[in-house]
PDB file of N, CA and C in Angstrom:
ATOM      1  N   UNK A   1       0.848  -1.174   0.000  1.00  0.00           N
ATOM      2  CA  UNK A   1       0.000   0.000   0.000  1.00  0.00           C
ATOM      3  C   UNK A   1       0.889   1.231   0.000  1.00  0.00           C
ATOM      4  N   UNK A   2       0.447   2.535  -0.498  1.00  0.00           N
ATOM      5  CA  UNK A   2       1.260   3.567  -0.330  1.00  0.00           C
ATOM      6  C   UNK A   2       1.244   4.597   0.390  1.00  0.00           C
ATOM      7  N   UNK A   3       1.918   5.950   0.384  1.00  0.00           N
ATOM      8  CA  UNK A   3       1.735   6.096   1.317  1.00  0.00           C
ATOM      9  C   UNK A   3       0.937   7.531   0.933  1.00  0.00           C
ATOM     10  N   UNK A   4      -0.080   7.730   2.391  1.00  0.00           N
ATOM     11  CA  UNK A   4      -1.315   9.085   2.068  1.00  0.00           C
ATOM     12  C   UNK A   4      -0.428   9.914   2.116  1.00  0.00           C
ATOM     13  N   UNK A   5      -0.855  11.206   2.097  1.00  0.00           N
ATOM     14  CA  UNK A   5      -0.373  12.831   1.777  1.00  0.00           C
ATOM     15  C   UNK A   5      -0.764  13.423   3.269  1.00  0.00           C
ATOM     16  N   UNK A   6      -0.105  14.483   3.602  1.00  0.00           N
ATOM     17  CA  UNK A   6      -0.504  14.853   4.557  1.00  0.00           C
ATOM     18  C   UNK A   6      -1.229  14.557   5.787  1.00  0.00           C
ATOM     19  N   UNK A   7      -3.161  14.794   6.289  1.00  0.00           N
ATOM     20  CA  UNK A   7      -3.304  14.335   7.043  1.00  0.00           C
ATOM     21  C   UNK A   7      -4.301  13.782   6.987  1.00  0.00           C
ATOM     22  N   UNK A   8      -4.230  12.533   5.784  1.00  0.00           N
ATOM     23  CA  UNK A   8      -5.505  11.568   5.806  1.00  0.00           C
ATOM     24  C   UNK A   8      -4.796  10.427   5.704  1.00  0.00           C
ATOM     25  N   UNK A   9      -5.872   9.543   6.200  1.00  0.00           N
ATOM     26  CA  UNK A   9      -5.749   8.490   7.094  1.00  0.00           C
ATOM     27  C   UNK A   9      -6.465   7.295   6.283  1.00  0.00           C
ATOM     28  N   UNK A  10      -5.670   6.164   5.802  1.00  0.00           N
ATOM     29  CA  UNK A  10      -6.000   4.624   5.024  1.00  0.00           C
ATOM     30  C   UNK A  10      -6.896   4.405   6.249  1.00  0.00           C
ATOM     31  N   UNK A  11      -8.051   4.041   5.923  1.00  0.00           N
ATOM     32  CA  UNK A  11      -8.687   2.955   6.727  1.00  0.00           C
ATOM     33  C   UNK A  11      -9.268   2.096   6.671  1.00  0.00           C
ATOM     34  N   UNK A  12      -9.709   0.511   7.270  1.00  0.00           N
ATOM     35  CA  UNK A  12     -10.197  -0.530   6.704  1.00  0.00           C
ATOM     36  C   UNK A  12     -11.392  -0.643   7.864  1.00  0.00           C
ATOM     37  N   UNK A  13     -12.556  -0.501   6.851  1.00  0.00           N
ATOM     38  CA  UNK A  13     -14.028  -0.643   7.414  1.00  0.00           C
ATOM     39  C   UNK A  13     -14.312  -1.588   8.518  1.00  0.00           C
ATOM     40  N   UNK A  14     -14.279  -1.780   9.639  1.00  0.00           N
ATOM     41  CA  UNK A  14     -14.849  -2.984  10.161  1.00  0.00           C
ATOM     42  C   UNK A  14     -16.563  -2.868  10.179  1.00  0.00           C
ATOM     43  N   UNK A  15     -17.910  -4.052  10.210  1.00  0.00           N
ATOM     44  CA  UNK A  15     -18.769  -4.073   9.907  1.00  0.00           C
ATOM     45  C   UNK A  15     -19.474  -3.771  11.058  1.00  0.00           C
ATOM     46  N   UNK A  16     -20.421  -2.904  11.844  1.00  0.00           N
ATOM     47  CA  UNK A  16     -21.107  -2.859  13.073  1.00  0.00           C
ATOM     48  C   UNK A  16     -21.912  -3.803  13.465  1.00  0.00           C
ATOM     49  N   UNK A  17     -21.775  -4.312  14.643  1.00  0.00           N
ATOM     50  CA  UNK A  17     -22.702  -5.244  15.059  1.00  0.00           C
ATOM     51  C   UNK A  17     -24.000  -4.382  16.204  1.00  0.00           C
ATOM     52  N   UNK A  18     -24.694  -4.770  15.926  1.00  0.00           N
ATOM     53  CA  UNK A  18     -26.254  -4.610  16.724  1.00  0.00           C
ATOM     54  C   UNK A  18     -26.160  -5.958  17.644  1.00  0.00           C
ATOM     55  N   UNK A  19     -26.920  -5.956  18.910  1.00  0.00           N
ATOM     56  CA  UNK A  19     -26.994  -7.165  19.657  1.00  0.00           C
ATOM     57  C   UNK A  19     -29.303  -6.977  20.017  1.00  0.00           C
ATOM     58  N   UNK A  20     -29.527  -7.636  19.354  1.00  0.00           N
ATOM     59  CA  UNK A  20     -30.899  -7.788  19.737  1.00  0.00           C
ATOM     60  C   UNK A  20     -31.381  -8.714  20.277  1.00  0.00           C
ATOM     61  N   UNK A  21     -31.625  -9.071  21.876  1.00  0.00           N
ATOM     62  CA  UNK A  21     -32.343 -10.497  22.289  1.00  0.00           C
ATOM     63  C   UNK A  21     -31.173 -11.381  22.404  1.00  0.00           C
ATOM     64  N   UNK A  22     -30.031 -11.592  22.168  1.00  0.00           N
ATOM     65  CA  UNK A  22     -28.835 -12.413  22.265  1.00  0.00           C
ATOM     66  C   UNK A  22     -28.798 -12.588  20.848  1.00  0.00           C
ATOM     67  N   UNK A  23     -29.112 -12.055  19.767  1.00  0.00           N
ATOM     68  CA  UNK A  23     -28.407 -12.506  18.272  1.00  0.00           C
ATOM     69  C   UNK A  23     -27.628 -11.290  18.079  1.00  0.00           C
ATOM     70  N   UNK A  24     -26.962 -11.549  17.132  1.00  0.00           N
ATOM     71  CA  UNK A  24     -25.963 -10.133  16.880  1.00  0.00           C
ATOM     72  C   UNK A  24     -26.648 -10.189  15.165  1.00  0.00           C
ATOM     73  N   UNK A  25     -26.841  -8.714  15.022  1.00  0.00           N
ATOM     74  CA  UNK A  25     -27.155  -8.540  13.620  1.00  0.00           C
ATOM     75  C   UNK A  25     -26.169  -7.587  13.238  1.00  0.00           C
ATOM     76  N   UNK A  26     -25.975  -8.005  11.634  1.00  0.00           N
ATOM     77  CA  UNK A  26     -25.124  -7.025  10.598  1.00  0.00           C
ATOM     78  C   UNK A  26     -26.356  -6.408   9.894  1.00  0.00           C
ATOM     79  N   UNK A  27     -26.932  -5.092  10.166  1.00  0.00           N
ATOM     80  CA  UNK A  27     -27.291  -4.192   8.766  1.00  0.00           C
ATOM     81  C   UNK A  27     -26.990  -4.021   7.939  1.00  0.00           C
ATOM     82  N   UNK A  28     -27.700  -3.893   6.462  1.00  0.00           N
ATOM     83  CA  UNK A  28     -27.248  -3.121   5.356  1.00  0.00           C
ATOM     84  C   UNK A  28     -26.673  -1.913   5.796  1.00  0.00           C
ATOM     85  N   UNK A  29     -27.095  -1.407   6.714  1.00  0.00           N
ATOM     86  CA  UNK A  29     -26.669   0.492   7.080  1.00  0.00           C
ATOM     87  C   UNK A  29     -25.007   0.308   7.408  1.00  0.00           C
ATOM     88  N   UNK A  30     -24.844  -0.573   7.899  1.00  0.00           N
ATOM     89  CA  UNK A  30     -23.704  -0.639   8.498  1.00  0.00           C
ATOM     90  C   UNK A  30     -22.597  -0.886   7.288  1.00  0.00           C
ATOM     91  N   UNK A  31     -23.034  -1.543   6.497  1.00  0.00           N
ATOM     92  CA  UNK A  31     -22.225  -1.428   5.174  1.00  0.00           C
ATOM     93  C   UNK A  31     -21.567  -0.324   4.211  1.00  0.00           C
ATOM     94  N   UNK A  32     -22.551   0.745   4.344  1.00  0.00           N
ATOM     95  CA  UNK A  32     -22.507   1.588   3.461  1.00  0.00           C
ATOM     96  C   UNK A  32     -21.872   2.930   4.285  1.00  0.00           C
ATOM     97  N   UNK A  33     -22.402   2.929   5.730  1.00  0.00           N
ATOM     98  CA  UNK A  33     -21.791   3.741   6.389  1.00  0.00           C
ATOM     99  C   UNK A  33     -20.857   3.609   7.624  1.00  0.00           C
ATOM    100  N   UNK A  34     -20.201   2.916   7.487  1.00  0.00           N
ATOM    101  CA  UNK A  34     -18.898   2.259   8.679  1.00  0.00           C
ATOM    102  C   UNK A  34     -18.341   3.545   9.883  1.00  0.00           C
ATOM    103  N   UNK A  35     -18.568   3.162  10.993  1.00  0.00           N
ATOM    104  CA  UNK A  35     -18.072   4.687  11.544  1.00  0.00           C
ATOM    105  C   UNK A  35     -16.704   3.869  12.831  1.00  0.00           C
ATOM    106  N   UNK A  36     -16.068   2.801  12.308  1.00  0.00           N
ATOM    107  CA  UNK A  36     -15.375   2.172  13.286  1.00  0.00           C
ATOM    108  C   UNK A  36     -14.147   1.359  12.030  1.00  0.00           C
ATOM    109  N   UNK A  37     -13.413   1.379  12.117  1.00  0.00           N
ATOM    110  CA  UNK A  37     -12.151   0.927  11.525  1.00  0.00           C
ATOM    111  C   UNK A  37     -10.867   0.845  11.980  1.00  0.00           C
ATOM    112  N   UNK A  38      -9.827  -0.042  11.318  1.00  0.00           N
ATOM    113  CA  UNK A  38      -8.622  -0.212  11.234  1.00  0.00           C
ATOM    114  C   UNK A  38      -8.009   0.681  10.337  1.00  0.00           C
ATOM    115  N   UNK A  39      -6.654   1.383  10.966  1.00  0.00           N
ATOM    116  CA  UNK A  39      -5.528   2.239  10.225  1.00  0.00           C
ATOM    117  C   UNK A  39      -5.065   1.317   9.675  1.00  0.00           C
ATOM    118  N   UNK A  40      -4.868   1.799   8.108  1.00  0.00           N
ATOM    119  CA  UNK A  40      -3.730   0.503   7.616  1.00  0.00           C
ATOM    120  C   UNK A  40      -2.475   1.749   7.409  1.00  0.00           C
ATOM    121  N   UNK A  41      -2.676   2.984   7.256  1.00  0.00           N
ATOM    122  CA  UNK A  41      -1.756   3.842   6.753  1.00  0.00           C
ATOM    123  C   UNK A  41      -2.097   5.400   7.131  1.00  0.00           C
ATOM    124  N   UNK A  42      -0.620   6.010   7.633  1.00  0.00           N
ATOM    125  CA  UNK A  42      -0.975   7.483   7.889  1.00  0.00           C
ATOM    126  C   UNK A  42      -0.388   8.703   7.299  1.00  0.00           C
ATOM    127  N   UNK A  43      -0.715   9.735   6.861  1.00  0.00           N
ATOM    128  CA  UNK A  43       0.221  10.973   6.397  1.00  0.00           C
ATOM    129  C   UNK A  43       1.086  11.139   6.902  1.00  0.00           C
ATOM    130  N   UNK A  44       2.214  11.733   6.567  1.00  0.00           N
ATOM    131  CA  UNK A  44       2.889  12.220   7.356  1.00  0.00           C
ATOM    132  C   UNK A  44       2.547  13.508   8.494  1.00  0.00           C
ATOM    133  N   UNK A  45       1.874  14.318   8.208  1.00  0.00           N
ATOM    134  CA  UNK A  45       1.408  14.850   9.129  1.00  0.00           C
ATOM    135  C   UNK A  45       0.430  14.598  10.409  1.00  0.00           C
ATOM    136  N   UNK A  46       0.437  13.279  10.176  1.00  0.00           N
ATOM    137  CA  UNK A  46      -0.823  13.025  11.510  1.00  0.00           C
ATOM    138  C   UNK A  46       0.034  12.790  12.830  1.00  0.00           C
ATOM    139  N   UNK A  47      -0.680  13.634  13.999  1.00  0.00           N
ATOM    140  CA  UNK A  47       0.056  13.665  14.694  1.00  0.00           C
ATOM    141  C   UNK A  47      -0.457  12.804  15.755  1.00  0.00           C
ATOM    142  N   UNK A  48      -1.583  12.403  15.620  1.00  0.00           N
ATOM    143  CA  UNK A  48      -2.054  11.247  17.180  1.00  0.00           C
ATOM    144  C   UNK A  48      -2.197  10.124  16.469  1.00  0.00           C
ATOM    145  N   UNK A  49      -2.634   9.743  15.270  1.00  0.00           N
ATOM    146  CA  UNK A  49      -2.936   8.488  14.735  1.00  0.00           C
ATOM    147  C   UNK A  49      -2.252   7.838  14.117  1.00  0.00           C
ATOM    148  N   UNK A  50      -1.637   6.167  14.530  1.00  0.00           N
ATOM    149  CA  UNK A  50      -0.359   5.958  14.202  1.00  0.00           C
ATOM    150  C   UNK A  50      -1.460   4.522  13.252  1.00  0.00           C
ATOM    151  N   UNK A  51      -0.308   3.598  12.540  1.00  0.00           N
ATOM    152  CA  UNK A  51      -0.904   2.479  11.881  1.00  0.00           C
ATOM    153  C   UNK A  51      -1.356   1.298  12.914  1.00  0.00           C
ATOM    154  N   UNK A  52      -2.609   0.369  12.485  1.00  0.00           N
ATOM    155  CA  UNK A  52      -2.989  -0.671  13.510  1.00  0.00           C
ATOM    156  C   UNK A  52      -3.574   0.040  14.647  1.00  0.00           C
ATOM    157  N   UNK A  53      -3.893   0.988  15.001  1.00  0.00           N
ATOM    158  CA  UNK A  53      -4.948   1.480  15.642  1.00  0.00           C
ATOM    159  C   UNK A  53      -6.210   1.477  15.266  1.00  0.00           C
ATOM    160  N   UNK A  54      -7.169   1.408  16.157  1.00  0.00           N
ATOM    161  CA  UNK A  54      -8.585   0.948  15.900  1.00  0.00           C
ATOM    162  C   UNK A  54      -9.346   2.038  16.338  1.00  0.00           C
ATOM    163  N   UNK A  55     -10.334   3.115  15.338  1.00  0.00           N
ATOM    164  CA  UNK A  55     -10.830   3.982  15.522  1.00  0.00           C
ATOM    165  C   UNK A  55     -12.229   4.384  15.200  1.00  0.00           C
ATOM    166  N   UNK A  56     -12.791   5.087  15.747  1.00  0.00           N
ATOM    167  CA  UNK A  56     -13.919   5.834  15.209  1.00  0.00           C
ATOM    168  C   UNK A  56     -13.877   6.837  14.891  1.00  0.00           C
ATOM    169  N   UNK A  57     -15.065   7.145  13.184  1.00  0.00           N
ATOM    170  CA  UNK A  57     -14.911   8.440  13.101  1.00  0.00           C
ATOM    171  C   UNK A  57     -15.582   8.656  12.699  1.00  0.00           C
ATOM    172  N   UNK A  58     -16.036  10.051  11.947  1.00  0.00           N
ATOM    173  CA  UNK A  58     -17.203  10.813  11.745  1.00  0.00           C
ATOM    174  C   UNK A  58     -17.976  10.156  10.607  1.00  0.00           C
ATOM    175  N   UNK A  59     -19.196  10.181  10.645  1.00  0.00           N
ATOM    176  CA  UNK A  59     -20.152   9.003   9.619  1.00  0.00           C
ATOM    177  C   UNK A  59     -20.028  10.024   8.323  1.00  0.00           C
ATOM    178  N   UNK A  60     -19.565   9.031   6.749  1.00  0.00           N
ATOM    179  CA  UNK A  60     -19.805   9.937   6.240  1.00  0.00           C
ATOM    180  C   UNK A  60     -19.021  10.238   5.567  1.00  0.00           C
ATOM    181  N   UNK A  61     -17.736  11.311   6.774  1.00  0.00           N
ATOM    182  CA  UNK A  61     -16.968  11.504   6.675  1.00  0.00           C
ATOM    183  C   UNK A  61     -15.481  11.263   5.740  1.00  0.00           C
ATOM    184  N   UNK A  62     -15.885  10.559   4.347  1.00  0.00           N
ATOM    185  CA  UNK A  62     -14.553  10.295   3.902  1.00  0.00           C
ATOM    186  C   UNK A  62     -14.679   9.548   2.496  1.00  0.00           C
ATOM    187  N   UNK A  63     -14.012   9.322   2.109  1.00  0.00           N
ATOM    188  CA  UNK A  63     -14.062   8.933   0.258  1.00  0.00           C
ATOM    189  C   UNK A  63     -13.553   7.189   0.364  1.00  0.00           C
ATOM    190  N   UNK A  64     -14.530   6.675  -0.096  1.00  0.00           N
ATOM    191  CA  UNK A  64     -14.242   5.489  -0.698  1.00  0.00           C
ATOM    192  C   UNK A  64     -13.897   5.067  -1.435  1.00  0.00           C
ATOM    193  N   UNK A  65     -12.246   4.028  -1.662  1.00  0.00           N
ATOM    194  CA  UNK A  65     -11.767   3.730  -2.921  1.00  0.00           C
ATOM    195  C   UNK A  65     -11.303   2.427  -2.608  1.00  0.00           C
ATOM    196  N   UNK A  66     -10.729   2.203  -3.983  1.00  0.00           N
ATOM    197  CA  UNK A  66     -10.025   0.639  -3.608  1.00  0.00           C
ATOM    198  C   UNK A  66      -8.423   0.678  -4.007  1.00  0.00           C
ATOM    199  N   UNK A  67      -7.629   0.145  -3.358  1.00  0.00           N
ATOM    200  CA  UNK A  67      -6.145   0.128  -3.255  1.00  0.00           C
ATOM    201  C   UNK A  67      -5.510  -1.106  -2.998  1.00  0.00           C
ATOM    202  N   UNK A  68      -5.017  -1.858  -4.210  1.00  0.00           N
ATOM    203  CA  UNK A  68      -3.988  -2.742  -3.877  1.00  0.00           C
ATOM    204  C   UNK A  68      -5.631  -4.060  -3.845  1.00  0.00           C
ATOM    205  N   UNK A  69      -6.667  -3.908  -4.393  1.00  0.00           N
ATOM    206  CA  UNK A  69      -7.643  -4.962  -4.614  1.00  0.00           C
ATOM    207  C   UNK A  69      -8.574  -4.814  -3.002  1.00  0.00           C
ATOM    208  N   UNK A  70      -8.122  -4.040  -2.435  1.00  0.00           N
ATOM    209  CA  UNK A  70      -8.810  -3.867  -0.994  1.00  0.00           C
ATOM    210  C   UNK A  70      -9.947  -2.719  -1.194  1.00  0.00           C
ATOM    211  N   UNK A  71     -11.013  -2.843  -0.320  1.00  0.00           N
ATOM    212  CA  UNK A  71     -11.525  -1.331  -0.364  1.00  0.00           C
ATOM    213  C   UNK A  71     -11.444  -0.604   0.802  1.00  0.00           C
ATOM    214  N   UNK A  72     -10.995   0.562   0.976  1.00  0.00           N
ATOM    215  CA  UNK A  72     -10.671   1.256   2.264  1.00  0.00           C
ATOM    216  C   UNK A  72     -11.181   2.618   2.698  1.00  0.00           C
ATOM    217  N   UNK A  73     -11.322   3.011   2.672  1.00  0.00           N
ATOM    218  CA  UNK A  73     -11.524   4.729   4.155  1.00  0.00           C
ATOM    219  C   UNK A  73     -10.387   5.671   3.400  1.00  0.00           C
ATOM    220  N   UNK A  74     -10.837   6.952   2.783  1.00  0.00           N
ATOM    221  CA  UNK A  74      -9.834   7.703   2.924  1.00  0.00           C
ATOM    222  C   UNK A  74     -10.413   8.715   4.192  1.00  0.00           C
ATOM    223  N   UNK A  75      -9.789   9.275   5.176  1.00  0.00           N
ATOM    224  CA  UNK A  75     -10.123   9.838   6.172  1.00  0.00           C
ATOM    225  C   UNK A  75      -9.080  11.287   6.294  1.00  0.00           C
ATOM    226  N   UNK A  76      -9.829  12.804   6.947  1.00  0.00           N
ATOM    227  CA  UNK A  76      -8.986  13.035   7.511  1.00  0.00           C
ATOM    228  C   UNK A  76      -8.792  13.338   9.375  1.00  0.00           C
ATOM    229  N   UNK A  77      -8.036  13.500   9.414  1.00  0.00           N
ATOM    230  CA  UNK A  77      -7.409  12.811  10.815  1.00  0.00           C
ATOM    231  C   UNK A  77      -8.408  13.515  11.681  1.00  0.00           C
ATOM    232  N   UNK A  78      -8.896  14.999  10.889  1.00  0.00           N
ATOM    233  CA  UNK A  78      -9.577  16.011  11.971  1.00  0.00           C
ATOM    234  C   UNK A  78     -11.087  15.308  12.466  1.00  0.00           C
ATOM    235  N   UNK A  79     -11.470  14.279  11.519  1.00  0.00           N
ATOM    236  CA  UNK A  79     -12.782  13.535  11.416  1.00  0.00           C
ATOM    237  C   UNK A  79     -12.817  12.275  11.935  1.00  0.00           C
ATOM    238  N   UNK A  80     -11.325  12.295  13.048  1.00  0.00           N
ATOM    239  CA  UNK A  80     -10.955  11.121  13.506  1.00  0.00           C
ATOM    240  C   UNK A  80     -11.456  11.127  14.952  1.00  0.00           C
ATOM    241  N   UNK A  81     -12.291  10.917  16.074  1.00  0.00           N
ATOM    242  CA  UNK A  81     -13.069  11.312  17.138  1.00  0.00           C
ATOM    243  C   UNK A  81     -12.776  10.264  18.654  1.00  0.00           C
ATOM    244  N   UNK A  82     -12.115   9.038  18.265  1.00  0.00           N
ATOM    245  CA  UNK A  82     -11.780   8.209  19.165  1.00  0.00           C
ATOM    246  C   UNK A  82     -10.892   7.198  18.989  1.00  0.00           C
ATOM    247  N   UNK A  83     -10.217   7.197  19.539  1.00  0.00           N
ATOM    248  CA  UNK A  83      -8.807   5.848  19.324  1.00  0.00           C
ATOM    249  C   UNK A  83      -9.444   4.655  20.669  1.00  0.00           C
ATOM    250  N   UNK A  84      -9.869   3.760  19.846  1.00  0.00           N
ATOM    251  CA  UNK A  84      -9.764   2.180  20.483  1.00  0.00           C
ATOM    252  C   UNK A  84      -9.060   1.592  21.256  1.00  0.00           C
TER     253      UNK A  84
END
């Protein structure tokens, strides 16, 4: 993978789980709008968010592409709201 520009942030979607009654459900919603992920890669300018950190961030918030056959999170760091 290569490396981002400044201060956006590679990220890899993890899927939200719901817990209803003891089943765990995956939504469609949760697909399309991921607000919890893995860093695979950081700008050089990011100054709290390092790689392999597990984060939340703003819904929405960021451009979807695919890199290296993966699809990932482009993020920037300011839309980054909680480290895991």
């Amino acid at each position: 993978m290569g490396q981002p520009l400044n201060n956006i942030i590679v990220i890899k979607p993890e899927a939200q789980e719901t817990e209803l009654g003891g089943f765990t459900v995956v939504t469609d919603r949760t697909k399309f709008m991921p607000e919890k992920g893995e860093v695979k890669s950081v700008g050089d300018e990011c100054k709290y968010i390092k790689e392999g950190m597990s984060v939340l961030f703003r819904e929405g918030a960021y451009s979807k592409v695919t890199i290296d056959n993966e699809e990932v999170l482009l993020v920037e760091e300011k839309n980054v709201f909680y480290i895991l």
